[in-house]
N, C-alpha and C. Protein backbone atom coordinates (compact mmCIF):
# COMPACT_ATOMS: atom_id res chain seq x y z
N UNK A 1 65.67 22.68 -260.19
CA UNK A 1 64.55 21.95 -259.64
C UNK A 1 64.90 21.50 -258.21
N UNK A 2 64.37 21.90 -257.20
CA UNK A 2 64.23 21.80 -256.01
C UNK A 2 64.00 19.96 -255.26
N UNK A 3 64.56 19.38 -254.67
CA UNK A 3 63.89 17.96 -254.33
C UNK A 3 64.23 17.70 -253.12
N UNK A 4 63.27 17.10 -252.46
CA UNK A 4 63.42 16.90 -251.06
C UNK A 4 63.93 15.14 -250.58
N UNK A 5 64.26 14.98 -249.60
CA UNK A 5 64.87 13.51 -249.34
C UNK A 5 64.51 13.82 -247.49
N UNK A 6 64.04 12.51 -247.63
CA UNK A 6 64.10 12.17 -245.58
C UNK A 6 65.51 11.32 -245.52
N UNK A 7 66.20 11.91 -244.24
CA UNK A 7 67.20 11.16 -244.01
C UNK A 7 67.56 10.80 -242.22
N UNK A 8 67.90 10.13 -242.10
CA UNK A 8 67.97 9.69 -240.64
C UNK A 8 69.22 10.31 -240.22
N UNK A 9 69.43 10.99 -239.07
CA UNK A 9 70.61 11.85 -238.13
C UNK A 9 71.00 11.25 -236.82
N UNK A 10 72.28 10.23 -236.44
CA UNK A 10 72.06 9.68 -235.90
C UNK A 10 73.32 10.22 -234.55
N UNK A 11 72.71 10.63 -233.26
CA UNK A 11 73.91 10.81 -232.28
C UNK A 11 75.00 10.78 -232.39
N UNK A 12 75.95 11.53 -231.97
CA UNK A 12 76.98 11.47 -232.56
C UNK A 12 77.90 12.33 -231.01
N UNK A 13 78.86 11.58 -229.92
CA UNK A 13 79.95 12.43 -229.84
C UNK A 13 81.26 12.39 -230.07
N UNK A 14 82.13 13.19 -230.27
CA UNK A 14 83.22 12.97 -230.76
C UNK A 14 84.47 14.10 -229.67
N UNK A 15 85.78 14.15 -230.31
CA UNK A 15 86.40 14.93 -229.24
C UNK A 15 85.69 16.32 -228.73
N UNK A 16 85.47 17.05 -229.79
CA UNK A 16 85.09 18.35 -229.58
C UNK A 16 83.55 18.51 -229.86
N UNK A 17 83.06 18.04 -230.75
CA UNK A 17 81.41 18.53 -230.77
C UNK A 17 81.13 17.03 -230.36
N UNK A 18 79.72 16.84 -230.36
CA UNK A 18 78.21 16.17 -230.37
C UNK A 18 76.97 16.40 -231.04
N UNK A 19 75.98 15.44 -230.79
CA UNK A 19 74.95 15.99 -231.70
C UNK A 19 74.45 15.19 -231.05
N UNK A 20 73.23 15.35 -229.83
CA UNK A 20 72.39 14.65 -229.63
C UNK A 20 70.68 14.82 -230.44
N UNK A 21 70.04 13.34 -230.76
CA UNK A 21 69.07 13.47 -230.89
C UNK A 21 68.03 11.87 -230.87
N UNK A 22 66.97 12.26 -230.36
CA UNK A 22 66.23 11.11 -229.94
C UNK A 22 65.71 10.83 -228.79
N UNK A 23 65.71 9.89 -228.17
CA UNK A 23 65.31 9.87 -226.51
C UNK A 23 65.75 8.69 -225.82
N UNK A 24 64.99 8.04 -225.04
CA UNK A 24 65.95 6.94 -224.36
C UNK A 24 65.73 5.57 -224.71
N UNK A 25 64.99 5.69 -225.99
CA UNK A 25 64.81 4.23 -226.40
C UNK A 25 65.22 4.57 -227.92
N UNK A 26 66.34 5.90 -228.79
CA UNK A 26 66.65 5.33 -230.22
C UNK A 26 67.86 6.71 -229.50
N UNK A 27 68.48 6.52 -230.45
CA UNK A 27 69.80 7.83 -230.44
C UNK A 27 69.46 8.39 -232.07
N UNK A 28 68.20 8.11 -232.93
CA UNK A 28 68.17 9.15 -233.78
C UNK A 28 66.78 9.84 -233.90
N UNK A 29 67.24 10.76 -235.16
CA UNK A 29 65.44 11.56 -235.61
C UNK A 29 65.82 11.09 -237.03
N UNK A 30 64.77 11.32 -237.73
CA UNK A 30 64.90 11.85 -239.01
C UNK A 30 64.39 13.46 -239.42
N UNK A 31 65.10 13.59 -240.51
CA UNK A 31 64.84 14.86 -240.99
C UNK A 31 64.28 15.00 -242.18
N UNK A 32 64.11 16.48 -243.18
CA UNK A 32 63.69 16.22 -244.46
C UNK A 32 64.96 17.86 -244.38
N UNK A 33 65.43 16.93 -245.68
CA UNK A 33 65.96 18.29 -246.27
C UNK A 33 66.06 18.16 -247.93
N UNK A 34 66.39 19.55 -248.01
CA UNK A 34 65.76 20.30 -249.69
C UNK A 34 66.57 20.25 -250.47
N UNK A 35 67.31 20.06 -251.55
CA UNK A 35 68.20 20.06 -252.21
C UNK A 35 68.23 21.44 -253.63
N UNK A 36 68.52 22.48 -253.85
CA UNK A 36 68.13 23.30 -254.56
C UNK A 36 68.70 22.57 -256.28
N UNK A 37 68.43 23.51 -257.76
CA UNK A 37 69.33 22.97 -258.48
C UNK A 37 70.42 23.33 -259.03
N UNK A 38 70.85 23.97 -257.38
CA UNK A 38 72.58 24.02 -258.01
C UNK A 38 73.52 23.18 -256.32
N UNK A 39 72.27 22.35 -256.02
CA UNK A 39 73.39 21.30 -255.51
C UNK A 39 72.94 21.98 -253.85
N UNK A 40 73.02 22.83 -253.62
CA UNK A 40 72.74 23.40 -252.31
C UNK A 40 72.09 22.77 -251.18
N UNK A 41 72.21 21.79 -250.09
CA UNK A 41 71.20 21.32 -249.12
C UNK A 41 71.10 22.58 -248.07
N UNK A 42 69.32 22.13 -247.37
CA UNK A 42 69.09 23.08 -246.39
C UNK A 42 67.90 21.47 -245.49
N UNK A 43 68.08 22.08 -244.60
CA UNK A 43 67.04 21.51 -243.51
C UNK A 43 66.11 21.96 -243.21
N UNK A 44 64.70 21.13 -244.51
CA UNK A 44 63.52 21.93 -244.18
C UNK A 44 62.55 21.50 -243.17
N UNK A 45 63.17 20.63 -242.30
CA UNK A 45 62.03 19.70 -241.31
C UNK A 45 62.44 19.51 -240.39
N UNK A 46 62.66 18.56 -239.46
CA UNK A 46 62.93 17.70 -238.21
C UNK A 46 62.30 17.31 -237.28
N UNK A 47 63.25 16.32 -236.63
CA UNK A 47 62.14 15.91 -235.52
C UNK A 47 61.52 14.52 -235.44
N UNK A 48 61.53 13.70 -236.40
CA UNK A 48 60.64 12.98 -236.64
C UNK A 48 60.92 11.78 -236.08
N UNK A 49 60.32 10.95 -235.45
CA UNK A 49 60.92 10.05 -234.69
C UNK A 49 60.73 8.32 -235.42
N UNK A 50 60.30 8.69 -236.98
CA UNK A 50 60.43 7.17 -237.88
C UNK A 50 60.50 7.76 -238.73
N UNK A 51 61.09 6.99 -240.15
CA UNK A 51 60.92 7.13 -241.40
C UNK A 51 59.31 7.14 -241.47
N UNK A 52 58.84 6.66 -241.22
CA UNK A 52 57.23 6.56 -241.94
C UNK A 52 56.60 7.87 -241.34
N UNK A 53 56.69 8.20 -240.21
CA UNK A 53 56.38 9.90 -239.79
C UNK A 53 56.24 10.78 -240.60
N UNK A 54 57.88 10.73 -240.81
CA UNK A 54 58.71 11.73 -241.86
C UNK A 54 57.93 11.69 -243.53
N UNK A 55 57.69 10.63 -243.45
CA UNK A 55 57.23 10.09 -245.21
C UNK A 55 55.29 10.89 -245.26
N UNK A 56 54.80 10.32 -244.40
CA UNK A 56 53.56 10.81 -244.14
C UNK A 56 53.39 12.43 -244.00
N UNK A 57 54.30 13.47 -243.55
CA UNK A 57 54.14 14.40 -243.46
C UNK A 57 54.88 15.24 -244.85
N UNK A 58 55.57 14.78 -245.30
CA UNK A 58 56.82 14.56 -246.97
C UNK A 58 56.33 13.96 -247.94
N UNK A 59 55.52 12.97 -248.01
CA UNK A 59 55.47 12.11 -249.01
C UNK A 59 56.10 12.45 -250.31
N UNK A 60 56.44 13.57 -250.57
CA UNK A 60 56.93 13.79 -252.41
C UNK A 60 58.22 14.09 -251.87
N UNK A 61 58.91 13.62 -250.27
CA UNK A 61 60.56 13.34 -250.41
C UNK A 61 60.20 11.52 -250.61
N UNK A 62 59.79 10.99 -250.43
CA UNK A 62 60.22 9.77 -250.52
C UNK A 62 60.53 9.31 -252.28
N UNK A 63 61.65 8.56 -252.27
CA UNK A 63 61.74 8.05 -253.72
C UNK A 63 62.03 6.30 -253.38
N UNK A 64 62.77 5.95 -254.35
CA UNK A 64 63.12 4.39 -254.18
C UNK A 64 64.36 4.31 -253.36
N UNK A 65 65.12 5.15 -253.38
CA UNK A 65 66.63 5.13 -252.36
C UNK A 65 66.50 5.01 -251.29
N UNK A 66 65.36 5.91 -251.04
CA UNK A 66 64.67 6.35 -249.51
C UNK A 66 64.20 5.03 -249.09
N UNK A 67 63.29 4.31 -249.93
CA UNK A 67 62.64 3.35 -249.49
C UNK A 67 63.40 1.83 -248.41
N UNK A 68 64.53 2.22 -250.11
CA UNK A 68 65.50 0.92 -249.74
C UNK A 68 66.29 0.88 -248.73
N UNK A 69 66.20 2.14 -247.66
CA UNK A 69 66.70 2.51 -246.83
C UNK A 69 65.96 2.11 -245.65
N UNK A 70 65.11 2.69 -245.45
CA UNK A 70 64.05 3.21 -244.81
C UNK A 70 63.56 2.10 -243.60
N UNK A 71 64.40 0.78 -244.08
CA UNK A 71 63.93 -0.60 -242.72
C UNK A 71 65.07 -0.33 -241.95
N UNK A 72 65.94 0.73 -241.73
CA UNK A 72 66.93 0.38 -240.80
C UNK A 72 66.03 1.61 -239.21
N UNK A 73 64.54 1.99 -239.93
CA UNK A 73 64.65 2.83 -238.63
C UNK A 73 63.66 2.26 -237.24
């Protein structure tokens, strides 16, 4: 069984890589990614510049984890 989750991706540099994302007023996005049922993640979304974006265009990733999360964006 397949399930989706929004999760927040937040800038990141370090010695050798980086990961920019966001703009000049947050250093993150959120994403949605898929979880297959043998454990497998993939990145079926991005971009999104709030949890509630992300939720509105996802709604059947959001659960209660998500929720309880979801004031830090």
């Amino acid at each position: 069984m397949e399930r989706q989750f929004i999760v927040r991706v937040d800038s990141f540099e370090g010695r050798d890589t980086y990961l920019r994302c966001g703009d000049y007023k947050q250093d993150h996005l959120f994403c949605v990614i898929s979880i297959d049922g043998e454990g497998k993640p993939e990145i079926v979304d991005n971009g999104y510049r709030s949890f509630g974006e992300a939720a509105e265009a996802w709604p059947d990733a959001i659960n209660a984890k998500t929720l309880s999360t979801a004031r830090r964006d």
